[in-house]
Protein backbone atom coordinates (compact mmCIF):
# COMPACT_ATOMS: atom_id res chain seq x y z
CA UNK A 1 195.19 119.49 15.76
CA UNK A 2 192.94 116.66 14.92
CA UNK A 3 189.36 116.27 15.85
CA UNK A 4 187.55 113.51 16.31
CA UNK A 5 183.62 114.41 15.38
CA UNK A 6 180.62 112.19 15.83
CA UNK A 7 178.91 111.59 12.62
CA UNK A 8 175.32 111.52 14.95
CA UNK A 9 174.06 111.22 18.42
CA UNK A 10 171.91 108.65 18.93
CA UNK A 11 168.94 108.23 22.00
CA UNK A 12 170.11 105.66 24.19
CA UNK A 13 168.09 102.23 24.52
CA UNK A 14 168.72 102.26 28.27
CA UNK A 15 166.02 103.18 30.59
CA UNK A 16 167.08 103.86 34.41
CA UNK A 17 164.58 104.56 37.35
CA UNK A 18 165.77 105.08 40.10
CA UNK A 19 162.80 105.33 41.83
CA UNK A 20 163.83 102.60 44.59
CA UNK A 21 167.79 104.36 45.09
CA UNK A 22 165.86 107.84 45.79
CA UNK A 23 162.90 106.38 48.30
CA UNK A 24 165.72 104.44 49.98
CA UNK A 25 168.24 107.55 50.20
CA UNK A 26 164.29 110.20 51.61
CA UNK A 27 164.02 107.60 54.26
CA UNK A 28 167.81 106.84 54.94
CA UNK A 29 169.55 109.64 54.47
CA UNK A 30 170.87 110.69 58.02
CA UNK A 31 172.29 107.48 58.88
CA UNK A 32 174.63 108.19 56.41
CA UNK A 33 175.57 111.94 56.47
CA UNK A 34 179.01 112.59 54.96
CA UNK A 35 179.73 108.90 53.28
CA UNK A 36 179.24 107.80 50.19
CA UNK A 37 176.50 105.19 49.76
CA UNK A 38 176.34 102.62 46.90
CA UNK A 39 172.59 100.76 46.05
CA UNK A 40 170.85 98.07 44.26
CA UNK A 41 167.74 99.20 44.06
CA UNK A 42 166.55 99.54 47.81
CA UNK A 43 169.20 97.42 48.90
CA UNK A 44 172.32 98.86 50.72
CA UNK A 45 175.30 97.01 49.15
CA UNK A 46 177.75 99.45 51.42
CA UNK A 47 178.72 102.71 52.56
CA UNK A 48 181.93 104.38 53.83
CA UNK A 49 184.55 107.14 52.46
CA UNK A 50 185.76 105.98 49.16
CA UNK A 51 182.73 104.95 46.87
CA UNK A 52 185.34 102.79 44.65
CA UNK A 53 185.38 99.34 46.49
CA UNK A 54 182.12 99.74 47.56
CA UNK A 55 180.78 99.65 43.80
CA UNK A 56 183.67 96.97 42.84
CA UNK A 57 181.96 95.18 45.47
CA UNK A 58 178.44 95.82 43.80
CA UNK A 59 179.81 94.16 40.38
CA UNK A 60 181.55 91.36 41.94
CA UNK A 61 177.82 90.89 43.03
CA UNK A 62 176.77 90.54 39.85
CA UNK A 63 175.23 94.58 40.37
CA UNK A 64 175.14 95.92 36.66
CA UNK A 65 174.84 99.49 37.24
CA UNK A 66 175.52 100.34 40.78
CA UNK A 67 173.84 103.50 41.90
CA UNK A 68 176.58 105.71 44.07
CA UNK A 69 175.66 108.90 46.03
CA UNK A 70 177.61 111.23 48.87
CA UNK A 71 175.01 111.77 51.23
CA UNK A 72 175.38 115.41 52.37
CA UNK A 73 172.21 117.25 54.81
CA UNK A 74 170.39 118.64 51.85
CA UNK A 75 168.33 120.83 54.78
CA UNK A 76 171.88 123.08 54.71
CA UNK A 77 172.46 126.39 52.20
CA UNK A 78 174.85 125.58 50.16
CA UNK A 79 177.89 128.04 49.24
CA UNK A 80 179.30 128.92 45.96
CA UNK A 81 180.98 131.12 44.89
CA UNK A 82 183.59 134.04 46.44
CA UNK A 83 183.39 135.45 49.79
């Protein structure tokens, strides 16, 4: 078996905030229970059940890095685990 090893792991030059996509998705969030939502910034590029053309859309917009979240009620318990 061969194994491919990374000689080094390097910091990444890229800095993200998403400090827009996350005040947009506090105030928002309900309108959009149980779809998938895809952002610019504050801006609402789409939403629906299958993130995919919603963030093909984003690039054909000229959207670099397309910020994609399921909305689900975050006020619920969540379950893990076996019952």
């Amino acid at each position: 078996m061969v194994t491919n090893v990374l000689s080094e792991v390097r910091a990444s030059s890229v800095v993200v905030n998403l400090e827009k996509e996350l005040e947009w998705l506090r105030e928002h969030w309900r309108e959009y229970l149980g779809q998938w939502v895809v952002l610019d910034g504050e801006r609402l590029i789409g939403h629906g059940s299958d993130p995919r053309p919603l963030v093909a859309q984003a690039r054909a917009e000229g959207v670099k890095m397309p910020f994609a979240k399921y909305v689900r009620d975050e006020t619920l318990p969540s379950m893990g685990g076996w019952m």
